[in-house]
C-alpha atoms as a PDB file:
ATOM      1  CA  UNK A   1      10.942 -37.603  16.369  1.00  0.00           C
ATOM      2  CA  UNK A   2       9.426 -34.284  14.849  1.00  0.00           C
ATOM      3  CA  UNK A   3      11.640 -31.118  16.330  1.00  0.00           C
ATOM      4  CA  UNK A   4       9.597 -27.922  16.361  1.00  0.00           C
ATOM      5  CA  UNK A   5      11.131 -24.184  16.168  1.00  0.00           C
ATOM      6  CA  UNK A   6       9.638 -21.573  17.853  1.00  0.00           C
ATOM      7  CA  UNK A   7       8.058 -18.633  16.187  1.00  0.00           C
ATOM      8  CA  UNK A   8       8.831 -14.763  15.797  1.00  0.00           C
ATOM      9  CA  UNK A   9       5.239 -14.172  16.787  1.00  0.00           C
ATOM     10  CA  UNK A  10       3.518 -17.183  18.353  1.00  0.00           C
ATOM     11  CA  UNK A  11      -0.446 -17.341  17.903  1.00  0.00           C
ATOM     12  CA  UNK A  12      -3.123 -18.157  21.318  1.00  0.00           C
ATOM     13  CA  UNK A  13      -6.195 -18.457  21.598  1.00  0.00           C
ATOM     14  CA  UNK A  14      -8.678 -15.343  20.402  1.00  0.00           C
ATOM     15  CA  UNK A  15      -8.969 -13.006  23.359  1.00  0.00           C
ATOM     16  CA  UNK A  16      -5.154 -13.125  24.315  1.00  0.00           C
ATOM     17  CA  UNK A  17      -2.039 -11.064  23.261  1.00  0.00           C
ATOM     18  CA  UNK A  18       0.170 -12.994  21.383  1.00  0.00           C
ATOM     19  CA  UNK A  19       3.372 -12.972  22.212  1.00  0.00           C
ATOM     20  CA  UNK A  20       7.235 -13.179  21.318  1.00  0.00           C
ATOM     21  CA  UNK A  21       9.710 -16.471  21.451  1.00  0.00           C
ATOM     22  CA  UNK A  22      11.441 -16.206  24.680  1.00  0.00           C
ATOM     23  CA  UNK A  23      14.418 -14.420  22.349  1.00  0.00           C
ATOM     24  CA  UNK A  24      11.998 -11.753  20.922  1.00  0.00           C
ATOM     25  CA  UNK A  25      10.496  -8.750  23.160  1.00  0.00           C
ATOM     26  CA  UNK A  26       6.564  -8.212  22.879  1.00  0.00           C
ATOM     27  CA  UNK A  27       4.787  -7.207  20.013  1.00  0.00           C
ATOM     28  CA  UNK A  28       3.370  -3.774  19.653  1.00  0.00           C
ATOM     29  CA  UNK A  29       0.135  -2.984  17.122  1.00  0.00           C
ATOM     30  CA  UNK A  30       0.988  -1.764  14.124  1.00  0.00           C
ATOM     31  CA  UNK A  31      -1.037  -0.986  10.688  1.00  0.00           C
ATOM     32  CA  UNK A  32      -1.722  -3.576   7.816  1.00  0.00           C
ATOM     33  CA  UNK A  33       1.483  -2.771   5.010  1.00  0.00           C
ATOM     34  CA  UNK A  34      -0.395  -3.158   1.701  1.00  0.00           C
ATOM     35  CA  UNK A  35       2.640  -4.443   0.538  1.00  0.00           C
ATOM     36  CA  UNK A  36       2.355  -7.544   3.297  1.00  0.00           C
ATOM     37  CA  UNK A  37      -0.993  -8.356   1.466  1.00  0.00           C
ATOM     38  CA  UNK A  38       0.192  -8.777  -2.139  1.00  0.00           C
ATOM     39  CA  UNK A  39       3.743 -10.953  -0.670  1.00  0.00           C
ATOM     40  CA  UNK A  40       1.210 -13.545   1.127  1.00  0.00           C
ATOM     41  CA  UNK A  41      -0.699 -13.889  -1.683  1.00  0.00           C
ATOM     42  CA  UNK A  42       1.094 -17.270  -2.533  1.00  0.00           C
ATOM     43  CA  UNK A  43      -0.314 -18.671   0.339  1.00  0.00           C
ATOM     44  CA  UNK A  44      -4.117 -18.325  -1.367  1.00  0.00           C
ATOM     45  CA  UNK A  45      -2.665 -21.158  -3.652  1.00  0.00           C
ATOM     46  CA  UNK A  46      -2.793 -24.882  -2.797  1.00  0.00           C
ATOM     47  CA  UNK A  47      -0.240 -26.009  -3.761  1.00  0.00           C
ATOM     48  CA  UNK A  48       1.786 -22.727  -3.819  1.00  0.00           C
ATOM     49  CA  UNK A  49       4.353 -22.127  -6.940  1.00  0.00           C
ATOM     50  CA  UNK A  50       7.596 -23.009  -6.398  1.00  0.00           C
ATOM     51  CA  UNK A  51      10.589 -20.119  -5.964  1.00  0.00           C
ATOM     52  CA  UNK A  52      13.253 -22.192  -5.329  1.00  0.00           C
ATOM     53  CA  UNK A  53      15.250 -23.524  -7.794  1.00  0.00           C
ATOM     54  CA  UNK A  54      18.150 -26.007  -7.141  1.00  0.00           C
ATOM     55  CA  UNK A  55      21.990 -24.670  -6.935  1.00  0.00           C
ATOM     56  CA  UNK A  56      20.286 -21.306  -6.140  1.00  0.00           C
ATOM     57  CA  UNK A  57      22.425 -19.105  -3.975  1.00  0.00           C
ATOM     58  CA  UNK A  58      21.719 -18.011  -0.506  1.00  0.00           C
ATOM     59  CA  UNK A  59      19.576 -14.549  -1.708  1.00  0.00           C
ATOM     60  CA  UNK A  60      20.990 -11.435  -0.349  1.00  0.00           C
ATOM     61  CA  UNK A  61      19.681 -10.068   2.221  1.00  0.00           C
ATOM     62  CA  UNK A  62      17.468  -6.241   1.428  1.00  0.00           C
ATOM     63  CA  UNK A  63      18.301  -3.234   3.160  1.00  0.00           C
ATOM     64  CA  UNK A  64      17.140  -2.791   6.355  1.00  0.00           C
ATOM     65  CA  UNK A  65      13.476  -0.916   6.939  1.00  0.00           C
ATOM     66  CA  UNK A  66      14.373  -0.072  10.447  1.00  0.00           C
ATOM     67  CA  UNK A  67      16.811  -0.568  13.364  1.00  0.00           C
ATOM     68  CA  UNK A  68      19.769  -2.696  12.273  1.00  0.00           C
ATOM     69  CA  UNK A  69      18.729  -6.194  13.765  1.00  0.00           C
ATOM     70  CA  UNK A  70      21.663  -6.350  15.809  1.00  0.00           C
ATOM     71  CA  UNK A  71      21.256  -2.837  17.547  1.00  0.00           C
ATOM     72  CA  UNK A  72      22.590  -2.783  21.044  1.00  0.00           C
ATOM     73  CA  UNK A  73      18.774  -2.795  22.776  1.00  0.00           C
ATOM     74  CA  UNK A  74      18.204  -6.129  20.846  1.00  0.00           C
ATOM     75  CA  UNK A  75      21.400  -7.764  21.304  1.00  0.00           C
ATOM     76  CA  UNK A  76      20.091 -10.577  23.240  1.00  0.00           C
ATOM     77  CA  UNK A  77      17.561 -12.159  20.192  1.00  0.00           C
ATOM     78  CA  UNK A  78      21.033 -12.602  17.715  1.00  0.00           C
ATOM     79  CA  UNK A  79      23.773 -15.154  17.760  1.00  0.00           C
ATOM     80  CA  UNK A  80      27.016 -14.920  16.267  1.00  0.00           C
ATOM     81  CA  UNK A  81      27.126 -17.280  12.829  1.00  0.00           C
ATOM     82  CA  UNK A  82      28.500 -20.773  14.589  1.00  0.00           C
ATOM     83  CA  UNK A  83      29.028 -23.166  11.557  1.00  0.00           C
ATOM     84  CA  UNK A  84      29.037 -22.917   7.771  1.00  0.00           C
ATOM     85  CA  UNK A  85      25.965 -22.733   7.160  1.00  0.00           C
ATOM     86  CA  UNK A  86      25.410 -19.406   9.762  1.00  0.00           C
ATOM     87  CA  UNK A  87      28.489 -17.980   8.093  1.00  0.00           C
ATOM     88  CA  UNK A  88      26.887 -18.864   4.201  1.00  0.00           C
ATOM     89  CA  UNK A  89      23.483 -16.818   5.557  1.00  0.00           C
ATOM     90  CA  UNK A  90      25.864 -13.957   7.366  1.00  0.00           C
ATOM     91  CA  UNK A  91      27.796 -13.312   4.281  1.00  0.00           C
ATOM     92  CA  UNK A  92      25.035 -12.280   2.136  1.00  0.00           C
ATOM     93  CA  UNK A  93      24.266  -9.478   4.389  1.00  0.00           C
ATOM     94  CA  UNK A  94      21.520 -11.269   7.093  1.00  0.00           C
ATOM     95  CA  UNK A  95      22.052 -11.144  11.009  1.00  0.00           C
ATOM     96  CA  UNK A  96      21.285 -14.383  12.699  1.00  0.00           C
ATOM     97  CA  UNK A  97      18.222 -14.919  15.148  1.00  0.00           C
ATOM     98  CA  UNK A  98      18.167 -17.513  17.622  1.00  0.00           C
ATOM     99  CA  UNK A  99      19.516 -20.974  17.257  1.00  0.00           C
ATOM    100  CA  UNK A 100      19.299 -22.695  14.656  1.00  0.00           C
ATOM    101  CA  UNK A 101      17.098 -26.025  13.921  1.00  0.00           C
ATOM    102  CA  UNK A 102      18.419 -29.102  12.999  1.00  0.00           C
ATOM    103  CA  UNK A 103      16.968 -32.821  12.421  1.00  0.00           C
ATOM    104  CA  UNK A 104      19.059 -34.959  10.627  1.00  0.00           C
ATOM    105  CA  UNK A 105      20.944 -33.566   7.475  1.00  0.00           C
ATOM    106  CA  UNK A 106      18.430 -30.908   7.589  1.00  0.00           C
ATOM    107  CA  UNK A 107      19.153 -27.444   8.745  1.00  0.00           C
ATOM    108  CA  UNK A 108      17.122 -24.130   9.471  1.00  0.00           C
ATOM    109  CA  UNK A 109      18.708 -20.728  10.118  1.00  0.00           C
ATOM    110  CA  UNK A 110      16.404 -17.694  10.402  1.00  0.00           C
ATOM    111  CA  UNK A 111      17.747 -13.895   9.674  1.00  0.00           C
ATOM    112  CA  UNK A 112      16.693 -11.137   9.518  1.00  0.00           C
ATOM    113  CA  UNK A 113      17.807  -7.369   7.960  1.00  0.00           C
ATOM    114  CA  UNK A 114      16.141  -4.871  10.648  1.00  0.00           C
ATOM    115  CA  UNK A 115      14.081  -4.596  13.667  1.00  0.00           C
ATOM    116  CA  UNK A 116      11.270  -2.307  15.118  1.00  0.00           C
ATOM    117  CA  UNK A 117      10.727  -0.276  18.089  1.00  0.00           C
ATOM    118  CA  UNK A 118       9.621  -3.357  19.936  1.00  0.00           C
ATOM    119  CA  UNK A 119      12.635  -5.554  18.846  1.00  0.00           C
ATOM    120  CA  UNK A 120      10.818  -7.443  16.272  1.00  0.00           C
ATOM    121  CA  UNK A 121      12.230  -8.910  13.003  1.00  0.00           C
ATOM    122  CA  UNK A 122      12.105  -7.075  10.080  1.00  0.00           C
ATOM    123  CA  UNK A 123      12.702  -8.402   6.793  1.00  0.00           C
ATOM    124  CA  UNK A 124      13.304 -11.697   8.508  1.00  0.00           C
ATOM    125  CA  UNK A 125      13.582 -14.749   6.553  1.00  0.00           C
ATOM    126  CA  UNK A 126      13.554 -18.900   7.036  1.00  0.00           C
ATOM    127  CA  UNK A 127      16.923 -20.728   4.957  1.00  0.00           C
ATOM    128  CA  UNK A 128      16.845 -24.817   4.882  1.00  0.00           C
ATOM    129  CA  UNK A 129      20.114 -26.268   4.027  1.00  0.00           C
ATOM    130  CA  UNK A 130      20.835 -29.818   3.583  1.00  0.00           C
ATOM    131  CA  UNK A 131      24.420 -31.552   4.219  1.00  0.00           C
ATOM    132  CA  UNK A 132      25.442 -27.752   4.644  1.00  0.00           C
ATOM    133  CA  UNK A 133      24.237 -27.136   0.868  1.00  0.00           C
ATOM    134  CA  UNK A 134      21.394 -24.132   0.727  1.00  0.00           C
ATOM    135  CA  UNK A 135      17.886 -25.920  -0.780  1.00  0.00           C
ATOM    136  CA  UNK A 136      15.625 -23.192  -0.428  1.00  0.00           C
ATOM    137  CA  UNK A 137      13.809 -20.162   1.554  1.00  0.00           C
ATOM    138  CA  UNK A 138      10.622 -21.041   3.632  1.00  0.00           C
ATOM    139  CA  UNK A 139       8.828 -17.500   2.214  1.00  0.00           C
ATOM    140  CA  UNK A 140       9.292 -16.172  -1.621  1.00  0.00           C
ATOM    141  CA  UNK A 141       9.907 -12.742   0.103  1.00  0.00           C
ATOM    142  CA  UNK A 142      11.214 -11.513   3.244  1.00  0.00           C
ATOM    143  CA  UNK A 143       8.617 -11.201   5.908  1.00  0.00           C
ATOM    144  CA  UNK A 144       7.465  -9.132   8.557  1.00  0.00           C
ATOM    145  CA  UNK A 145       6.698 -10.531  12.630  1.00  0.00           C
ATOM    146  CA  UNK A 146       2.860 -10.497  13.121  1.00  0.00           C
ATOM    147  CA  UNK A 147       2.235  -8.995   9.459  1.00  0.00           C
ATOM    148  CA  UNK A 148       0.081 -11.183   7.123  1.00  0.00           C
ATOM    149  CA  UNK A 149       2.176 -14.222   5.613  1.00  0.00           C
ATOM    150  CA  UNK A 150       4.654 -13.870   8.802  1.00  0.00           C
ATOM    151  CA  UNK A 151       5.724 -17.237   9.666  1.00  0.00           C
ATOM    152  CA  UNK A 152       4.770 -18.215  12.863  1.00  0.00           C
ATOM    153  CA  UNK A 153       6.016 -21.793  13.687  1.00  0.00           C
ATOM    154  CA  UNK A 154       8.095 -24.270  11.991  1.00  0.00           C
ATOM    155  CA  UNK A 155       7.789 -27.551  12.706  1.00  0.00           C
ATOM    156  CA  UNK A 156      10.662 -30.360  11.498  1.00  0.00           C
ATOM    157  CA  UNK A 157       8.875 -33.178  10.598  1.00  0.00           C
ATOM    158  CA  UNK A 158      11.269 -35.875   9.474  1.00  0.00           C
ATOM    159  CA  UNK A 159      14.366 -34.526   7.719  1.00  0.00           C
ATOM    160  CA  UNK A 160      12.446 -34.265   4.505  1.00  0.00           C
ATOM    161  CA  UNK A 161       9.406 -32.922   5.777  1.00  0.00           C
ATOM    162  CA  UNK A 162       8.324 -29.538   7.347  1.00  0.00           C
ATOM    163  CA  UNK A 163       5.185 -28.108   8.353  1.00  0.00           C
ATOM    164  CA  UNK A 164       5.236 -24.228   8.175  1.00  0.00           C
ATOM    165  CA  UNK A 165       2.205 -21.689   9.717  1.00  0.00           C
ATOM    166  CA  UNK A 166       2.018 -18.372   8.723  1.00  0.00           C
ATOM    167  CA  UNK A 167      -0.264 -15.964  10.250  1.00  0.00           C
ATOM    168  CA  UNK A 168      -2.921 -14.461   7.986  1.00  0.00           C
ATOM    169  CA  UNK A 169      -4.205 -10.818   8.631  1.00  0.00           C
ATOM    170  CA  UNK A 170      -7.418  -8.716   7.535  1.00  0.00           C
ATOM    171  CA  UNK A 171      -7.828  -4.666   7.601  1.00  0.00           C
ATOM    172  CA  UNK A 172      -9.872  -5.828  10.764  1.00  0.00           C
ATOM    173  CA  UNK A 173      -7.700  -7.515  12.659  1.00  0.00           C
ATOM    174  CA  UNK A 174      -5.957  -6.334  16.039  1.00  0.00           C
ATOM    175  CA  UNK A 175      -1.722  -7.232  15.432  1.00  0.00           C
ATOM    176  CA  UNK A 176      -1.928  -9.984  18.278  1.00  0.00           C
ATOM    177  CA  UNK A 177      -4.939 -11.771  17.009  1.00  0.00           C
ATOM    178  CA  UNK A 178      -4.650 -13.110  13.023  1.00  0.00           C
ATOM    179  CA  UNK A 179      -8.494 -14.751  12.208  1.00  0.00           C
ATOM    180  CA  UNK A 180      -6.997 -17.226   9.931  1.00  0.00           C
ATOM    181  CA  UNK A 181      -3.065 -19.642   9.837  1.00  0.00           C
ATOM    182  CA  UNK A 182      -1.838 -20.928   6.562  1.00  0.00           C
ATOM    183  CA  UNK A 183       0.031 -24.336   7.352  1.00  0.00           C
ATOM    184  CA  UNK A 184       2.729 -24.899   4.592  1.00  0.00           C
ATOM    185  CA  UNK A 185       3.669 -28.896   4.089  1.00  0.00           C
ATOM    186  CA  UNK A 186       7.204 -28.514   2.208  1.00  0.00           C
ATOM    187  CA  UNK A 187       9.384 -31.437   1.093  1.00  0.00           C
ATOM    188  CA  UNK A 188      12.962 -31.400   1.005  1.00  0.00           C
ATOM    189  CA  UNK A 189      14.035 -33.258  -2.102  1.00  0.00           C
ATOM    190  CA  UNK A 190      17.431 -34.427  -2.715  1.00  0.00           C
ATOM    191  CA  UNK A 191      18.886 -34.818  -6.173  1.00  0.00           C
ATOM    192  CA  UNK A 192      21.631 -35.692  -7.936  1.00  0.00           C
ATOM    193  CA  UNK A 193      22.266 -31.664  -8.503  1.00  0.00           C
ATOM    194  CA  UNK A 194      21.503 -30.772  -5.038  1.00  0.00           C
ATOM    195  CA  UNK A 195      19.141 -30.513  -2.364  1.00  0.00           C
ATOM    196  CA  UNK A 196      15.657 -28.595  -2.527  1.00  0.00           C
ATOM    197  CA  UNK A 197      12.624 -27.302  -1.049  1.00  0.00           C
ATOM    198  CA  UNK A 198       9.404 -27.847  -2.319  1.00  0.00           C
ATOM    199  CA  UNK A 199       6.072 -26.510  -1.213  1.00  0.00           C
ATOM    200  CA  UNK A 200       3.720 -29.213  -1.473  1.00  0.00           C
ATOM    201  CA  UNK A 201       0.537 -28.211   0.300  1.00  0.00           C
ATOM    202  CA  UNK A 202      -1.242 -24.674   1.704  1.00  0.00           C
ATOM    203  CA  UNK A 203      -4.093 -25.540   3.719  1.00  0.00           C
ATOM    204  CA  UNK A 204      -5.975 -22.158   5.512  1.00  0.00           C
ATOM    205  CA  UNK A 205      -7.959 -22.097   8.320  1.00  0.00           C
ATOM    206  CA  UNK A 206      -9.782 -19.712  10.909  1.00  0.00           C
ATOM    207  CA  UNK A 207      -7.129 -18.820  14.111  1.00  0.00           C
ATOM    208  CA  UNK A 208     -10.281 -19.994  16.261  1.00  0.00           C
ATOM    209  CA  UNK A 209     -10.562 -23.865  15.272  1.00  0.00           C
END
């Protein structure tokens, strides 16, 4: 059965605010970072160019661009690392958010570096480990809640399958309403050298179908 994890900035229908996982406060608007635009520029690419390379390391995490993410008003979105693959994403300098997601051998931890006024990830980033061994990152950058190439869901497919959507912003757009959703279709292959992710897929498509 496919397991879904929730996202830092979940998208409804146009009209609506969007709004927070039930571990995240709501979103504020904010302006477009031009820098947001060039990092989700590998999501314009079907399929998208690999960054991950097998026996990689967990990457370290970049210094924070606001709040530390465990600051005392946001205490209540982090968790303390539980198992070795929280403590192999801790060490490198990331602060855990929310639990993590696991289907079979496959695990997902999500981290992030900072938070902002509203308690919203930062720098945040998606790590898949398999049999406790890092495969990959779900981004090729860290990335910002409700900025353009944000992930906004991931869904477990099978242990060797996920289906990631990002959120995909114009000048135009209002913070809680992205007019278009990248779905990512990554496999998790295992080899005799380890265990990694692969995007396969990009597929883009307007927020209101």
């Amino acid at each position: 059965m496919a397991s879904e994890h929730s996202a830092l900035c979940s998208v409804v229908p146009p009209g609506m605010l969007c709004f927070v996982r039930a571990l995240i406060l709501a979103v504020a608007l904010v302006a477009v970072a031009p820098v947001g635009a060039v990092a989700a520029s590998w999501l314009d690419q079907d399929p998208p160019a690999n960054w991950n390379t097998m026996r990689a390391p967990v990457p370290e995490a970049p210094p924070p661009q606001g709040d530390p993410a465990d600051t005392p008003r946001c205490k209540e979105q982090v968790r303390v690392p539980g198992s070795s693959t929280d403590r192999a994403v801790a060490s490198r300098g990331w602060t855990l958010l929310g639990p993590g997601t696991t289907s079979g051998a496959t695990t997902i931890v999500l981290a992030a570096t900072s938070v902002d006024g509203m308690c919203r990830p930062l720098s945040y980033q998606a790590f898949v480990f398999v049999k406790g061994r890092f495969a990959g990152t779900l981004s090729p950058v860290p990335m910002d809640s409700c900025e353009d190439g944000a992930e906004s869901m991931i869904r477990v497919v099978s242990a060797n399958e996920l289906s990631v959507q990002y959120t995909r912003y114009v000048d135009s757009d209002a913070r809680c309403c992205p007019s278009r959703l990248t779905v990512v279709r990554f496999r998790v292959e295992r080899m005799r050298d380890g265990p990694m992710v692969v995007p396969v897929t990009a597929q883009t498509r307007p927020t209101s179908q």
